[in-house]
PDB file of N, CA and C in Angstrom:
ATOM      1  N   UNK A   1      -8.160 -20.440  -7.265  1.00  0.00           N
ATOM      2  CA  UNK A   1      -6.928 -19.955  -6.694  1.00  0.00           C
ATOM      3  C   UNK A   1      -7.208 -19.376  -5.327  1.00  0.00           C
ATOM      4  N   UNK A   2      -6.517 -19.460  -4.649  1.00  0.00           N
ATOM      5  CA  UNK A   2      -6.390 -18.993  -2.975  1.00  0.00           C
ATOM      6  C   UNK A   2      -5.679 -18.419  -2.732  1.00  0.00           C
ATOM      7  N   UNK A   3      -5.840 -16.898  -2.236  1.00  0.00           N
ATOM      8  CA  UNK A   3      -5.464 -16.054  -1.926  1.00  0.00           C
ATOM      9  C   UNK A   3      -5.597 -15.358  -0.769  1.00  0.00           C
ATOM     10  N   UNK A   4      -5.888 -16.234   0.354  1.00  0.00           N
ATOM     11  CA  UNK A   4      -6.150 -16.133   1.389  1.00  0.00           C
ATOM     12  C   UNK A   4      -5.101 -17.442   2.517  1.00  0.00           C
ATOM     13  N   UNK A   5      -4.389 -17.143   3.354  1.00  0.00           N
ATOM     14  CA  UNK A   5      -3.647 -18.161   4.449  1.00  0.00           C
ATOM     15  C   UNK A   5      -4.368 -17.923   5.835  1.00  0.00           C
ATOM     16  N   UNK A   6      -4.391 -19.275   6.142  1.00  0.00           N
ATOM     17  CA  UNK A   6      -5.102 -19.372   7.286  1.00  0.00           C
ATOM     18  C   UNK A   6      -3.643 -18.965   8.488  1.00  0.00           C
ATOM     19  N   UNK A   7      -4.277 -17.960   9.498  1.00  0.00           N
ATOM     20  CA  UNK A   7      -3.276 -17.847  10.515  1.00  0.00           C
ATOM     21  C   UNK A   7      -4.445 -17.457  11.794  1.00  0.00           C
ATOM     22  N   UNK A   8      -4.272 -18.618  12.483  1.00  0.00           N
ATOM     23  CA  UNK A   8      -4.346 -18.417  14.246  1.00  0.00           C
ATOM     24  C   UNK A   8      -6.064 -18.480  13.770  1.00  0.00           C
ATOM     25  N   UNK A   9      -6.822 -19.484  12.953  1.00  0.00           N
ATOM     26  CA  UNK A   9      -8.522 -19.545  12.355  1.00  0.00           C
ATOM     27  C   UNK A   9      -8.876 -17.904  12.130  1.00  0.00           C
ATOM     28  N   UNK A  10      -7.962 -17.466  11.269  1.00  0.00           N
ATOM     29  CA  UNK A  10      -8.372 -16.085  10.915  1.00  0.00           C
ATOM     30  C   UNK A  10      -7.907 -16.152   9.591  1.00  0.00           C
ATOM     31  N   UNK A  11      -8.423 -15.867   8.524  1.00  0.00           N
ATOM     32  CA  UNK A  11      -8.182 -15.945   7.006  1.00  0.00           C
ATOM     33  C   UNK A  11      -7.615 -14.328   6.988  1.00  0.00           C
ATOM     34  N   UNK A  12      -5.699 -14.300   6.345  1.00  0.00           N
ATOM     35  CA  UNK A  12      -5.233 -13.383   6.130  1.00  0.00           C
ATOM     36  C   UNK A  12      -5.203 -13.020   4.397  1.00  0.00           C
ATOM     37  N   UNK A  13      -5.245 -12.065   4.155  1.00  0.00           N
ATOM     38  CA  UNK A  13      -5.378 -11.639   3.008  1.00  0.00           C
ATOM     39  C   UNK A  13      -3.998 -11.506   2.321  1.00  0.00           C
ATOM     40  N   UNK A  14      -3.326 -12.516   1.477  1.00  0.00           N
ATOM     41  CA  UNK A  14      -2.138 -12.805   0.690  1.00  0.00           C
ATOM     42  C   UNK A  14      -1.964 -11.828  -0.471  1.00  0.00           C
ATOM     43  N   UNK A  15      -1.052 -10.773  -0.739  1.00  0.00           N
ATOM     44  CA  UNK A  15      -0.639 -10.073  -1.795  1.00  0.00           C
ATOM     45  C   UNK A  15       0.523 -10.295  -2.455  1.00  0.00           C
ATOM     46  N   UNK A  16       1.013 -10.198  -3.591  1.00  0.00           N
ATOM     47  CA  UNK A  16       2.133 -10.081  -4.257  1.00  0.00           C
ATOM     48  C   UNK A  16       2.021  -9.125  -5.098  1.00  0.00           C
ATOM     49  N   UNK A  17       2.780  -7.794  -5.217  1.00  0.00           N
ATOM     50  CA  UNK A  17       3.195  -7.058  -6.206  1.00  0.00           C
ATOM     51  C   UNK A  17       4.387  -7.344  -7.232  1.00  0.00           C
ATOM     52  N   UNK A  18       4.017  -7.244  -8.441  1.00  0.00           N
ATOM     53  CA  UNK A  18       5.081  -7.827  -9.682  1.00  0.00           C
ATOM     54  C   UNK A  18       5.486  -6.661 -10.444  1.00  0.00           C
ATOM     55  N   UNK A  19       6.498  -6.252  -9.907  1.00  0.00           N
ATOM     56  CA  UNK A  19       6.870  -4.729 -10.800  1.00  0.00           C
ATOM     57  C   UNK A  19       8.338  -4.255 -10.895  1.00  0.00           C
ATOM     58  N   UNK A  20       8.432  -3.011 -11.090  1.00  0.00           N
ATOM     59  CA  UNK A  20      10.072  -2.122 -11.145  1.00  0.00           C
ATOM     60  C   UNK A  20       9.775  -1.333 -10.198  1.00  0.00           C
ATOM     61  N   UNK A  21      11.657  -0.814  -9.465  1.00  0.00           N
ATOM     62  CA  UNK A  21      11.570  -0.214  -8.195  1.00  0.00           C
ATOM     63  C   UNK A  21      12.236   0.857  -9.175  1.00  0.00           C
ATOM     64  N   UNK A  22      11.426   2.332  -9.179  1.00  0.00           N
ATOM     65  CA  UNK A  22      12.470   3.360  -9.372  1.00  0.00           C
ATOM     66  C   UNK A  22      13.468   3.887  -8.293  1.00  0.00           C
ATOM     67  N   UNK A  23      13.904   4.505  -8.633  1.00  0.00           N
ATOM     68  CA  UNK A  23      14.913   5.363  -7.958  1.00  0.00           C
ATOM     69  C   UNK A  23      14.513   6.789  -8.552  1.00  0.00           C
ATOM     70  N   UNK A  24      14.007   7.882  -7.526  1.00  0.00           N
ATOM     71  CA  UNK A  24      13.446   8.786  -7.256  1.00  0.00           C
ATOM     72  C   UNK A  24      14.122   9.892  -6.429  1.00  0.00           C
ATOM     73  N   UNK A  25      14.500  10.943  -7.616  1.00  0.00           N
ATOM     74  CA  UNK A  25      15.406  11.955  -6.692  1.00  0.00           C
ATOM     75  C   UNK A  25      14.326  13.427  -6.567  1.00  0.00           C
ATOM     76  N   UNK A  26      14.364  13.493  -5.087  1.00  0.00           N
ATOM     77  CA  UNK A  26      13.252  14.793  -5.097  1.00  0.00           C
ATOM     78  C   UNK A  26      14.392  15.802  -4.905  1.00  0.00           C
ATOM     79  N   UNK A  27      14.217  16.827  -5.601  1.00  0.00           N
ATOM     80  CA  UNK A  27      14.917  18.538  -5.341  1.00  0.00           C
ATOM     81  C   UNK A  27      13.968  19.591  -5.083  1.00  0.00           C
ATOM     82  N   UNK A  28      13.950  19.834  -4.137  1.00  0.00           N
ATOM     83  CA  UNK A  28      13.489  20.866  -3.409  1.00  0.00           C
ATOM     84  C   UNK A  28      14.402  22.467  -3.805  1.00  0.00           C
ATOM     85  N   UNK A  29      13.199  23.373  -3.715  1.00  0.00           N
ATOM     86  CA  UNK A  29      14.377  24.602  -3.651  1.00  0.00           C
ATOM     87  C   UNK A  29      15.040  25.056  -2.875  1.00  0.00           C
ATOM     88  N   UNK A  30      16.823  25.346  -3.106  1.00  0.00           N
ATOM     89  CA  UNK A  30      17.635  25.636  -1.930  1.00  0.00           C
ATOM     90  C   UNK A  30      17.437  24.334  -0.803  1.00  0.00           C
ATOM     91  N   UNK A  31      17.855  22.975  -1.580  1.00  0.00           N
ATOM     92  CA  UNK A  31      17.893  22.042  -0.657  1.00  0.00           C
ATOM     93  C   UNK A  31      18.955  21.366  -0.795  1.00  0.00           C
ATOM     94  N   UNK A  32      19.371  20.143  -0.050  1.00  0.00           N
ATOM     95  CA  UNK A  32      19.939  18.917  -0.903  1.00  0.00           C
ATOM     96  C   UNK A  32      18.912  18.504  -1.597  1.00  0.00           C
ATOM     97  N   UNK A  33      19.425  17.516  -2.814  1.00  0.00           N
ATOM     98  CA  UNK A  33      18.451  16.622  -3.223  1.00  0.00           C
ATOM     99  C   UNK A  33      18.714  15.051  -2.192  1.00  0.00           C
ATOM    100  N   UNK A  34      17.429  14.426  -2.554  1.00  0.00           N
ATOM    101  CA  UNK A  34      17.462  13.141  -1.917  1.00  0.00           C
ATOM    102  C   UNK A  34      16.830  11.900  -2.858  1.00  0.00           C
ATOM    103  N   UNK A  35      17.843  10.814  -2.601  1.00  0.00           N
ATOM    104  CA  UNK A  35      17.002   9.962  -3.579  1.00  0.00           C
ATOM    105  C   UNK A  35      16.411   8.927  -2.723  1.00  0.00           C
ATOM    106  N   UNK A  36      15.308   8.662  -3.131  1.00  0.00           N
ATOM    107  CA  UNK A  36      14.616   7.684  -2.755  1.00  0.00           C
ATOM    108  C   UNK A  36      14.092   6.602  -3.356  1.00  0.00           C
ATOM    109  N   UNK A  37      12.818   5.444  -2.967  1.00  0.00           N
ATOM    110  CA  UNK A  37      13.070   4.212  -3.550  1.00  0.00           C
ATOM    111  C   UNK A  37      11.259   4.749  -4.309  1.00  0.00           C
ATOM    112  N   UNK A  38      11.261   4.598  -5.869  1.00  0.00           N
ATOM    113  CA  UNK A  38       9.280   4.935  -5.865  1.00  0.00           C
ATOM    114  C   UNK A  38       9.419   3.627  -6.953  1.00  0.00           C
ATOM    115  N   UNK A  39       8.484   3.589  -7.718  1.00  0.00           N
ATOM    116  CA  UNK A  39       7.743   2.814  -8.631  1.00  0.00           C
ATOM    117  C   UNK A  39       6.553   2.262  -8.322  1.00  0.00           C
ATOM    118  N   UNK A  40       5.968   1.435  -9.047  1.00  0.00           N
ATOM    119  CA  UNK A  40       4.592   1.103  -8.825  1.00  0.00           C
ATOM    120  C   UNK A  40       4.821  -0.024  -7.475  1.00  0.00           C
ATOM    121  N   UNK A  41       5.551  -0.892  -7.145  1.00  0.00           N
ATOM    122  CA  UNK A  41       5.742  -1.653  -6.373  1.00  0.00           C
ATOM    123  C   UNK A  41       5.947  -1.188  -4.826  1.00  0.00           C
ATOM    124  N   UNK A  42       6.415  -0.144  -5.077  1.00  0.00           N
ATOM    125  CA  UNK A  42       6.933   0.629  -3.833  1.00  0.00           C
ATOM    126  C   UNK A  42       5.582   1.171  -3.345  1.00  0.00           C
ATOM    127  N   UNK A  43       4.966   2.459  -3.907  1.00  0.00           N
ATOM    128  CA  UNK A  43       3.525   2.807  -3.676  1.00  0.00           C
ATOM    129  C   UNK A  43       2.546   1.776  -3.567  1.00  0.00           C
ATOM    130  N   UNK A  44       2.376   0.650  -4.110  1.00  0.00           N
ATOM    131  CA  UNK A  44       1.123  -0.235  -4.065  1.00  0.00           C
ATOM    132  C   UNK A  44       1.574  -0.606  -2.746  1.00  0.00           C
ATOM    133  N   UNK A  45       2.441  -1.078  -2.732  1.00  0.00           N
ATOM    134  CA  UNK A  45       2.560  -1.912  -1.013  1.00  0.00           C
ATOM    135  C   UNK A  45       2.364  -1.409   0.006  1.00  0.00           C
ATOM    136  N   UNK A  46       3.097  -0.172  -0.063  1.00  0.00           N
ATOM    137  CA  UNK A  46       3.051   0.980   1.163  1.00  0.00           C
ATOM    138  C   UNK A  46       1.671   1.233   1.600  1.00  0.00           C
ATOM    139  N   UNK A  47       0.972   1.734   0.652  1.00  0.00           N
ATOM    140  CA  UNK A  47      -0.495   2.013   0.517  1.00  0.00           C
ATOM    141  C   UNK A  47      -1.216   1.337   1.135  1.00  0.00           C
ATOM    142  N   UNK A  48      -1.286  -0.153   0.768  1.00  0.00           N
ATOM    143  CA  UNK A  48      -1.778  -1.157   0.935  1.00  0.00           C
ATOM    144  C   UNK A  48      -1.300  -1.560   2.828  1.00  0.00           C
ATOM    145  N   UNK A  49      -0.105  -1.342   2.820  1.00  0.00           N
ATOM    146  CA  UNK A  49       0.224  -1.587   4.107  1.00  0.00           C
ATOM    147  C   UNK A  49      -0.315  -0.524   5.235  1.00  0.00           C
ATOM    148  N   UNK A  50      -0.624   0.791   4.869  1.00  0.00           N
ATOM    149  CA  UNK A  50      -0.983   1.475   5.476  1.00  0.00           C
ATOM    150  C   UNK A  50      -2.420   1.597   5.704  1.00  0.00           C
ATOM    151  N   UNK A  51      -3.295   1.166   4.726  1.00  0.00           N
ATOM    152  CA  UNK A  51      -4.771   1.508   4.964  1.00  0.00           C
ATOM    153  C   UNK A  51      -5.311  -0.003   5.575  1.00  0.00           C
ATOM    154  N   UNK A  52      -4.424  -1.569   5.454  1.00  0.00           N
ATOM    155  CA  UNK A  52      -4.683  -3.115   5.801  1.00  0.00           C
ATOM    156  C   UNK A  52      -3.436  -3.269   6.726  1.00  0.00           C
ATOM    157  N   UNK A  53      -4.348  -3.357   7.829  1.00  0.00           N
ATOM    158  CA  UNK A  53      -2.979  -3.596   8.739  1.00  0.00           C
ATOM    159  C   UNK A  53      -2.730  -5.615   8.569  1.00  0.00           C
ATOM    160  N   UNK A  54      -4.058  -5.980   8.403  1.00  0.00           N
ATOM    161  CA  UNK A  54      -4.038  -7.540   9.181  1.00  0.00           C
ATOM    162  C   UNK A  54      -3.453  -8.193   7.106  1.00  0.00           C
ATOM    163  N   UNK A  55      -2.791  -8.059   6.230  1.00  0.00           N
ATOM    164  CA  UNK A  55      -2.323  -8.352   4.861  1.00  0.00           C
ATOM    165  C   UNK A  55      -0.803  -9.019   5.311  1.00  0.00           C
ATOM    166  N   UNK A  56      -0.568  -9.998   4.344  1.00  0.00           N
ATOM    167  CA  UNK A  56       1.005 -10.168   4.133  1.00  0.00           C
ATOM    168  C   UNK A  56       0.904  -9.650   2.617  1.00  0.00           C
ATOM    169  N   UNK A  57       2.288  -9.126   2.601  1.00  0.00           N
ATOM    170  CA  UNK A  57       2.709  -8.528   1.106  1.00  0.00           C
ATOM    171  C   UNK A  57       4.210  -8.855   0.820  1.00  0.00           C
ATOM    172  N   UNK A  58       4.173  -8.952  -0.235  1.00  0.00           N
ATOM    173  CA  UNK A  58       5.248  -9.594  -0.740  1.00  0.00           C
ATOM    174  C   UNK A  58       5.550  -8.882  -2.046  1.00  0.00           C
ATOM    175  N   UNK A  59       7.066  -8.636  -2.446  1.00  0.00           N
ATOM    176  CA  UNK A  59       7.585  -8.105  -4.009  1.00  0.00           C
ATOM    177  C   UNK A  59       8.354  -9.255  -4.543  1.00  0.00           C
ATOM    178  N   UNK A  60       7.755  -9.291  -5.663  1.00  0.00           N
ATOM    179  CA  UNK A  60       8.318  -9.591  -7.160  1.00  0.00           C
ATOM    180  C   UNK A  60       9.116  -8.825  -7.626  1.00  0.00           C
ATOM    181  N   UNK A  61      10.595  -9.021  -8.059  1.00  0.00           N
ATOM    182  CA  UNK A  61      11.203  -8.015  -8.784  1.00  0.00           C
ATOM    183  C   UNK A  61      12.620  -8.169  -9.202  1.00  0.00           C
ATOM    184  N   UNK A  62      13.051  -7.522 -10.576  1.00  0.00           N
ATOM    185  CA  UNK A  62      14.776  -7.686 -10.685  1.00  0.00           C
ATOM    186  C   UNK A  62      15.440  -6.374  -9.960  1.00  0.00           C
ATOM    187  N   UNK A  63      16.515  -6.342  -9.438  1.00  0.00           N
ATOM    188  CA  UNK A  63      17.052  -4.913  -8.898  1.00  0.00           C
ATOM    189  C   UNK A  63      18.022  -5.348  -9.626  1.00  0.00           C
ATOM    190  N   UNK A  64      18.876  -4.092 -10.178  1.00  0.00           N
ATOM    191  CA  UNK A  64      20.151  -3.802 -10.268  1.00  0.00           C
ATOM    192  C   UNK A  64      21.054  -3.304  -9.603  1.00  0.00           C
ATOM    193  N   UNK A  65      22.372  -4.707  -9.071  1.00  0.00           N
ATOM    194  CA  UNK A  65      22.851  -3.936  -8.040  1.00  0.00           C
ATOM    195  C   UNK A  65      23.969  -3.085  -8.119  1.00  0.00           C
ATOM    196  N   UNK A  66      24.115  -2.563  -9.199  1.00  0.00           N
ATOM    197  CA  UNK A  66      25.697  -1.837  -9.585  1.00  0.00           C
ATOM    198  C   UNK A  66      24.703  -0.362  -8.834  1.00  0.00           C
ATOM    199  N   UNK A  67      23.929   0.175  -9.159  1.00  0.00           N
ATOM    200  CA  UNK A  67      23.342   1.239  -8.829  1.00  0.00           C
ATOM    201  C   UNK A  67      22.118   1.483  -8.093  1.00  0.00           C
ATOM    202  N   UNK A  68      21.546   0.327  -7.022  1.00  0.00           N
ATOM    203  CA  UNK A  68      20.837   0.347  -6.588  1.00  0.00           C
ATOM    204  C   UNK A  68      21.144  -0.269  -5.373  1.00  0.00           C
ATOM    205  N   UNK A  69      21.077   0.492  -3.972  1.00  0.00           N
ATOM    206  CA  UNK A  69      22.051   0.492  -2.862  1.00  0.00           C
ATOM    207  C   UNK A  69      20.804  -0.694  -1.993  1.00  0.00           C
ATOM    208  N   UNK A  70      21.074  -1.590  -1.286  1.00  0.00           N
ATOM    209  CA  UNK A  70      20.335  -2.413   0.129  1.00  0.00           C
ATOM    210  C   UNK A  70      19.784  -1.479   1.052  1.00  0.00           C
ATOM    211  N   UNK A  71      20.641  -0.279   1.451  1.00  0.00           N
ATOM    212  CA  UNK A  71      20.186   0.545   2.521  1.00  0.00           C
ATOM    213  C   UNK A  71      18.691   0.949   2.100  1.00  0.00           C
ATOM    214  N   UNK A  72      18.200   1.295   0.640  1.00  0.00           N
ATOM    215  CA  UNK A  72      16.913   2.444   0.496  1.00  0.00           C
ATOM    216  C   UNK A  72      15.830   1.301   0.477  1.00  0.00           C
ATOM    217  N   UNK A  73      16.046   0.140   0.647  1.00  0.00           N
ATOM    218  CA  UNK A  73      14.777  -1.034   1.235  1.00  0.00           C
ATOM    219  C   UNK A  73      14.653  -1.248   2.709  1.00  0.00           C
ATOM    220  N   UNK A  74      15.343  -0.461   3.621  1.00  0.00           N
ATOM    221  CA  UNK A  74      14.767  -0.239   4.849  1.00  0.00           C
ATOM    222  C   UNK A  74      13.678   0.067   5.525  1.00  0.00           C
ATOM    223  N   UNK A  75      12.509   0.788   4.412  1.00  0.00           N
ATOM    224  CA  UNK A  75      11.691   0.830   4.679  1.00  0.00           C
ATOM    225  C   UNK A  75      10.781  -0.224   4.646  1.00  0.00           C
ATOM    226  N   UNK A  76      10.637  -1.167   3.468  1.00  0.00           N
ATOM    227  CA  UNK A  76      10.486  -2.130   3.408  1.00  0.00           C
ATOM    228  C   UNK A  76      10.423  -3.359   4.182  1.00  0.00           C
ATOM    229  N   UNK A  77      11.395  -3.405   5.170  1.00  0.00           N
ATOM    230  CA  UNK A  77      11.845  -4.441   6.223  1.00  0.00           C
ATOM    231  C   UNK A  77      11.066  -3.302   6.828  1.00  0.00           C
ATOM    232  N   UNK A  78      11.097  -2.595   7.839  1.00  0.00           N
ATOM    233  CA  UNK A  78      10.361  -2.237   9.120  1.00  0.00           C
ATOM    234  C   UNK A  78       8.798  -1.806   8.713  1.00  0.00           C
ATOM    235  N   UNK A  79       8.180  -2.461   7.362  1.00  0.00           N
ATOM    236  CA  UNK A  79       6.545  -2.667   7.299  1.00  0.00           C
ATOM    237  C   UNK A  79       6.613  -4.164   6.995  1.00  0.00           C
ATOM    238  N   UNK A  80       7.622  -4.835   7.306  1.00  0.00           N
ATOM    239  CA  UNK A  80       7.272  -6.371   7.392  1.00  0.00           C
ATOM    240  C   UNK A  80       6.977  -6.863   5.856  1.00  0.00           C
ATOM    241  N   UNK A  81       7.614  -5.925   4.872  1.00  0.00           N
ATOM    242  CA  UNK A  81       7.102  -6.451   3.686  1.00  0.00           C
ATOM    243  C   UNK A  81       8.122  -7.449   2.837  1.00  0.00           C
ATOM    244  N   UNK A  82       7.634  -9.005   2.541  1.00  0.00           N
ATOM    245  CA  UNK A  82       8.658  -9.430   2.020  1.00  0.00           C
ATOM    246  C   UNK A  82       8.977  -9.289   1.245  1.00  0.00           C
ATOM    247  N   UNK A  83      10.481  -9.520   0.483  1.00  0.00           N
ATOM    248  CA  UNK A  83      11.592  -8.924  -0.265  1.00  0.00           C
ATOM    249  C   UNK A  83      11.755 -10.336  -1.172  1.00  0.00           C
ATOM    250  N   UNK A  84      11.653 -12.053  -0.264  1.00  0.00           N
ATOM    251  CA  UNK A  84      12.293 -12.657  -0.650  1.00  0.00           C
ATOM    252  C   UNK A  84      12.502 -13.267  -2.388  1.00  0.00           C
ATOM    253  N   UNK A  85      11.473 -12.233  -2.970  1.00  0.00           N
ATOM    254  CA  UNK A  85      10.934 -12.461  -4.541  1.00  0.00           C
ATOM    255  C   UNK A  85      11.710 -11.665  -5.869  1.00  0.00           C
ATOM    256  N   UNK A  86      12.747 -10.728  -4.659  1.00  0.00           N
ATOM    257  CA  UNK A  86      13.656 -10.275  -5.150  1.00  0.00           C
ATOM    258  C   UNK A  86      14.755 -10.559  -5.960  1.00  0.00           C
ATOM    259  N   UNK A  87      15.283 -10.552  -6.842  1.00  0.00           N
ATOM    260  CA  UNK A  87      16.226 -11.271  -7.893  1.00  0.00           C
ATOM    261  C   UNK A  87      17.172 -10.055  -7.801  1.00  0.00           C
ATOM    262  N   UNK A  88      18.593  -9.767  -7.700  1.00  0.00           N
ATOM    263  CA  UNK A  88      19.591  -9.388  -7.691  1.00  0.00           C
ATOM    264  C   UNK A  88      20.112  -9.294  -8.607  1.00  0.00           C
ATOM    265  N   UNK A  89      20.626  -8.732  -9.942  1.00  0.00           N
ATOM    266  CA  UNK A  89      21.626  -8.805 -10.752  1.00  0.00           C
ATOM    267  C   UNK A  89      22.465  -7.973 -10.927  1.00  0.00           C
TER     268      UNK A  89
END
């Protein structure tokens, strides 16, 4: 198996994470609360994106969209991480 794509005679290092996106509300004291996007998919990538700059990464995943908003994957798009493995229901 190959897990490596050739780009520009430089072998890039190919990832896919296969997981669930929580939804993560932090409360602080005397704050608002805020929700945000965690699960294992969310942290592995990030991580991964932050310590490997030269990686493509990619998610696997079902979202639910009655309660799970497009806006809190913004982060997502501005680390270049693809989404397109995403399933909607």
């Amino acid at each position: 198996m190959n897990i490596s794509i050739k780009e520009n005679s430089i072998e890039k290092l190919k990832l896919v994470f296969c997981g669930h996106f929580a939804l993560d509300k932090i409360i602080r004291f005397n704050q608002d609360s805020v929700q945000t996007v965690g699960g294992g998919v969310t942290y592995g990538s990030f991580s991964l994106n932050t310590y490997i700059k030269d990686v493509w990464i990619g998610i696997v995943s079902n979202i639910g969209s009655f309660n799970f908003k497009k806006e809190l994957l913004g982060e997502f798009y501005s680390r270049k991480i693809d989404l397109s493995g995403i399933n909607w229901s």
